[in-house]
C-alpha atoms as a PDB file:
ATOM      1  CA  UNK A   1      45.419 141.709 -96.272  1.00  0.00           C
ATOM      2  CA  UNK A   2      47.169 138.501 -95.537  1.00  0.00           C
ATOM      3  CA  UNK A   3      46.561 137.458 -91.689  1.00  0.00           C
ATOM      4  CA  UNK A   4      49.839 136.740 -90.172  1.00  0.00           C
ATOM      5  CA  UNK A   5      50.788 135.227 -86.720  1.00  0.00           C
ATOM      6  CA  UNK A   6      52.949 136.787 -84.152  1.00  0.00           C
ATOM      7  CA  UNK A   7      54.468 134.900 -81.411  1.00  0.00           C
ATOM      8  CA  UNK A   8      56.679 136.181 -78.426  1.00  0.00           C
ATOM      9  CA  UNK A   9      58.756 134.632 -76.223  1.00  0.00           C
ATOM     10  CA  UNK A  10      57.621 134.568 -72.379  1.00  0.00           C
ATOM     11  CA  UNK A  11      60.667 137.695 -71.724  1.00  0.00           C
ATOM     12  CA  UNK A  12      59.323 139.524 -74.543  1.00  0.00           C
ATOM     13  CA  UNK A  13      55.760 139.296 -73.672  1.00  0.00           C
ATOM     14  CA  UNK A  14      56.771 140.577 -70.106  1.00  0.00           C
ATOM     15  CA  UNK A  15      59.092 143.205 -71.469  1.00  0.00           C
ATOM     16  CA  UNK A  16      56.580 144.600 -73.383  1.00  0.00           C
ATOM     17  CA  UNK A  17      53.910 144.794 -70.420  1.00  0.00           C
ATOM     18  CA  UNK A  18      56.624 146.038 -68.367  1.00  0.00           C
ATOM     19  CA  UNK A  19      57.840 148.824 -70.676  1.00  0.00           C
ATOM     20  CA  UNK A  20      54.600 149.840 -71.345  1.00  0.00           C
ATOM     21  CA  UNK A  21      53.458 150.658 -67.673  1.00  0.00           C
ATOM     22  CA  UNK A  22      56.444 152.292 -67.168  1.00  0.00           C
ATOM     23  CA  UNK A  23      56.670 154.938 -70.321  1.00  0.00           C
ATOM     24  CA  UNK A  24      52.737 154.480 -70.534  1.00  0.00           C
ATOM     25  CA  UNK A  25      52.976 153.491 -73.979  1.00  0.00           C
ATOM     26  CA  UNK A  26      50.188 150.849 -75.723  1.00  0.00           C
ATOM     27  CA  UNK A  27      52.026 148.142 -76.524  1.00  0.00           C
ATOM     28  CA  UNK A  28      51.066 148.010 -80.328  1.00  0.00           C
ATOM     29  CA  UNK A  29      52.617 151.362 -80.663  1.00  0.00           C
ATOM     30  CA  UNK A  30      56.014 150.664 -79.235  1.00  0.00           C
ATOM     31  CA  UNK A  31      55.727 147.771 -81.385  1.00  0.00           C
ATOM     32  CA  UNK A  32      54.729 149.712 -84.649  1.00  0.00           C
ATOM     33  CA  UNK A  33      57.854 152.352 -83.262  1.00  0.00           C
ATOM     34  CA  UNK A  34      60.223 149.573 -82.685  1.00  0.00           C
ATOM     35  CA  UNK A  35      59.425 147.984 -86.201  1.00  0.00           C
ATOM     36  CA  UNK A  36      60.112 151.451 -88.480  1.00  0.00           C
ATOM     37  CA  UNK A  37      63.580 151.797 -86.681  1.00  0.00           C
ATOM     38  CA  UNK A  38      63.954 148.229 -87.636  1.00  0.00           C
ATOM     39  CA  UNK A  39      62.758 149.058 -91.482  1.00  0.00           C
ATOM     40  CA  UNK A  40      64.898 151.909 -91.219  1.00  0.00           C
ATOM     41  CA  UNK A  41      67.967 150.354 -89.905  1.00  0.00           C
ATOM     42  CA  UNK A  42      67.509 147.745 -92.700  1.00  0.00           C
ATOM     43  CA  UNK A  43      66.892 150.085 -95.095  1.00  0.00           C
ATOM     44  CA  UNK A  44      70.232 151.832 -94.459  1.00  0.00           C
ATOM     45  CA  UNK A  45      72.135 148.739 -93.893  1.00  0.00           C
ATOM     46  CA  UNK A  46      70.841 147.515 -97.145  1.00  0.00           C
ATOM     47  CA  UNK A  47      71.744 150.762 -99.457  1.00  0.00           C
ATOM     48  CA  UNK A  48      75.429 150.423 -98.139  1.00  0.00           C
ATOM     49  CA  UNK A  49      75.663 146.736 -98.958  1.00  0.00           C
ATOM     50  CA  UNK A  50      74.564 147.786-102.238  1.00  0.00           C
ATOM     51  CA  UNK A  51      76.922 150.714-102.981  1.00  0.00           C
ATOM     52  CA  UNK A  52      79.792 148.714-101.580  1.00  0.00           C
ATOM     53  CA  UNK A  53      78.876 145.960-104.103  1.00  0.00           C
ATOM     54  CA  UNK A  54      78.447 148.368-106.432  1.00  0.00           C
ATOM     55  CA  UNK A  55      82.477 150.172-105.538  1.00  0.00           C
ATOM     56  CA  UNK A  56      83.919 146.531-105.077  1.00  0.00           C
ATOM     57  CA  UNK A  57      83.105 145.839-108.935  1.00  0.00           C
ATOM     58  CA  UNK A  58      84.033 149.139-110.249  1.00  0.00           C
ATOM     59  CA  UNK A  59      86.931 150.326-108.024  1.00  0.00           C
ATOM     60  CA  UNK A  60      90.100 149.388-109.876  1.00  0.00           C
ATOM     61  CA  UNK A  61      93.656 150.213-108.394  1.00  0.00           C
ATOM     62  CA  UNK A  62      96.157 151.557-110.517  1.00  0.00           C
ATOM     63  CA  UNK A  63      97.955 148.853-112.361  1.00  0.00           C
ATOM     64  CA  UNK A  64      94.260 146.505-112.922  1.00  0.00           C
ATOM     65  CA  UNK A  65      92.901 149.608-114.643  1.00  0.00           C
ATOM     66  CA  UNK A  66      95.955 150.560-116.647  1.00  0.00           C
ATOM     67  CA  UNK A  67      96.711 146.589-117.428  1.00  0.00           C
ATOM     68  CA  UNK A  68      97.073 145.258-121.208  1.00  0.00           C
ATOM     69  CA  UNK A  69      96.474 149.287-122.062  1.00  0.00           C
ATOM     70  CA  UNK A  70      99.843 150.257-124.216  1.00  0.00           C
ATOM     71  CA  UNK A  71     100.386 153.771-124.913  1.00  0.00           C
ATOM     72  CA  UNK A  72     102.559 154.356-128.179  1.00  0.00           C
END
């Protein structure tokens, strides 16, 4: 596993400490829960970019889908 290095700001840091006496929490677990809902907010933000991409190229109105199409 790749070592990685995390820095906080100052507020952070002391939101952290302060959060954590108050819900007595460790602060690597409100970390690891504040990181999923991130993931999962992401996630989800993500998969509707993509479909919209996906319905902005394939959603035709009436007259582009129907244009140059002659009907004898």
């Amino acid at each position: 596993m790749e070592n990685i290095k995390i820095e906080f700001k100052q507020s952070t840091v002391e939101n952290l400490q302060l959060f954590s006496k108050m819900l007595n929490k460790d602060i690597n677990l409100m970390l690891e829960e504040a990181l999923e809902q991130y993931f999962d907010s992401e996630q989800k933000r993500l998969l509707e970019k993509n479909i919209n991409d996906e319905n902005a190229m394939t959603n035709l109105d009436y007259n582009e889908f129907w244009d140059g199409v002659e009907l004898d």
